[in-house]
Protein backbone atom coordinates (compact mmCIF):
# COMPACT_ATOMS: atom_id res chain seq x y z
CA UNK A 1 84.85 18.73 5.32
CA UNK A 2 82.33 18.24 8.14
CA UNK A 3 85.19 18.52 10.78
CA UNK A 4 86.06 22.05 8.98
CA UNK A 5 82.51 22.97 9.03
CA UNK A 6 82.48 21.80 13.47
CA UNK A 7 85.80 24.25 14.02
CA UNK A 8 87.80 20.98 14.55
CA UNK A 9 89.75 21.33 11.40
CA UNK A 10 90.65 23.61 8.94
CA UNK A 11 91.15 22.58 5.22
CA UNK A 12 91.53 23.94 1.81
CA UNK A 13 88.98 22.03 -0.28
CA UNK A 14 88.12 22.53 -4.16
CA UNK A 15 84.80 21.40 -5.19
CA UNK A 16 83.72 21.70 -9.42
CA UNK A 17 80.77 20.32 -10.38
CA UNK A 18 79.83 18.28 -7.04
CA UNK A 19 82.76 16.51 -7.68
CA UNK A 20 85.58 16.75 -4.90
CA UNK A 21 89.00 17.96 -6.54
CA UNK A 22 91.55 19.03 -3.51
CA UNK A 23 91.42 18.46 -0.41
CA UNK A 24 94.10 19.28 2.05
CA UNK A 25 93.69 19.55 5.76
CA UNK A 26 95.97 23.09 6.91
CA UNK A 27 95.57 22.24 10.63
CA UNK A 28 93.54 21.51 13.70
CA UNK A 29 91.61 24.13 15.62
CA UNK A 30 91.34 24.70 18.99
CA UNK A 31 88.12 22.40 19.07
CA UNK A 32 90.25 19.38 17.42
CA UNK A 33 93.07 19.82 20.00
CA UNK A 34 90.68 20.25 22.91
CA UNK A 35 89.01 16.78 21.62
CA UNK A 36 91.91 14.93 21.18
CA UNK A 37 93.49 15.68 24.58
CA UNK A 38 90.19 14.92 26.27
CA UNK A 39 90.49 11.26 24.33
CA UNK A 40 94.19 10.84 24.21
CA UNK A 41 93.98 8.44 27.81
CA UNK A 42 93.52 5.01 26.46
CA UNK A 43 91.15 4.88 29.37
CA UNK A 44 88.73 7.62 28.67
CA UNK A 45 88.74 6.95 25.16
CA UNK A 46 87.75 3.26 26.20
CA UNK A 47 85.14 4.50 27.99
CA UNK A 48 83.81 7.07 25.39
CA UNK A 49 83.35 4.54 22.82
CA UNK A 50 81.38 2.60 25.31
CA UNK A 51 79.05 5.10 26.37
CA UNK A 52 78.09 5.83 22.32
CA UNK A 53 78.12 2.25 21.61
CA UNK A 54 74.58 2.50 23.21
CA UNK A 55 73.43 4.89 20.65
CA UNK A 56 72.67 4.60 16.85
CA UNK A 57 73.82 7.53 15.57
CA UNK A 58 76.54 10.47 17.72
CA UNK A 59 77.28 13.52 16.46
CA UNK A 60 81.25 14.74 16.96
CA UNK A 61 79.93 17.38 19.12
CA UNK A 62 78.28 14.92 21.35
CA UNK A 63 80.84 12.39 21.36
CA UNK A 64 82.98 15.18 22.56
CA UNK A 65 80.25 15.92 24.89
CA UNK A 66 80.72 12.35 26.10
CA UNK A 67 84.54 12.61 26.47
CA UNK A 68 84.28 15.43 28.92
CA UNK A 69 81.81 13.81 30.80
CA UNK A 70 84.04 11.05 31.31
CA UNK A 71 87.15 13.00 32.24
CA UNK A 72 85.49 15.16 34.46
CA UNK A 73 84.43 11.53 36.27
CA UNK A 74 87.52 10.21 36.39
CA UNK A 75 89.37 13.07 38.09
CA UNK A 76 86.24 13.28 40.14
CA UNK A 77 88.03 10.06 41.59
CA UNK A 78 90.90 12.17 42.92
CA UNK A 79 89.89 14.73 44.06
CA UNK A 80 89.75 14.18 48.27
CA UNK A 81 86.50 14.64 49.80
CA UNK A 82 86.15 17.72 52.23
């Protein structure tokens, strides 16, 4: 339900009584696909785990955060120097 309420998922969910009923995830969002093919190199996602290893407690949004920041490093690597 948290990933629905971040726009990485969408869901149908039925709630009665605080007490969870349904729950059925319809698809991922643009956010979830965006994450998962910043993580989906074995590498980066090594790396990303790493990184928030350090910290207590990581949001999804900052993990993502982290991903990019990674990526963008790692091409960084190929890109020629002018």
């Amino acid at each position: 339900m948290k990933l629905d309420e971040t726009n990485y998922l969408n869901d149908n969910c039925v709630i009665t009584q605080y007490q969870l009923i349904e729950f059925d995830v319809t698809s991922i969002t643009w956010n979830g696909h965006k994450f998962l093919d910043t993580i989906r190199d074995p590498k980066i996602w090594k790396t990303t785990k790493n990184v928030a290893s350090h910290l207590e407690s990581i949001s999804i949004t900052l993990l993502s955060n982290i991903a990019s920041n990674v990526l963008e490093s790692y091409i960084q690597k190929f890109i020629p120097k002018v």
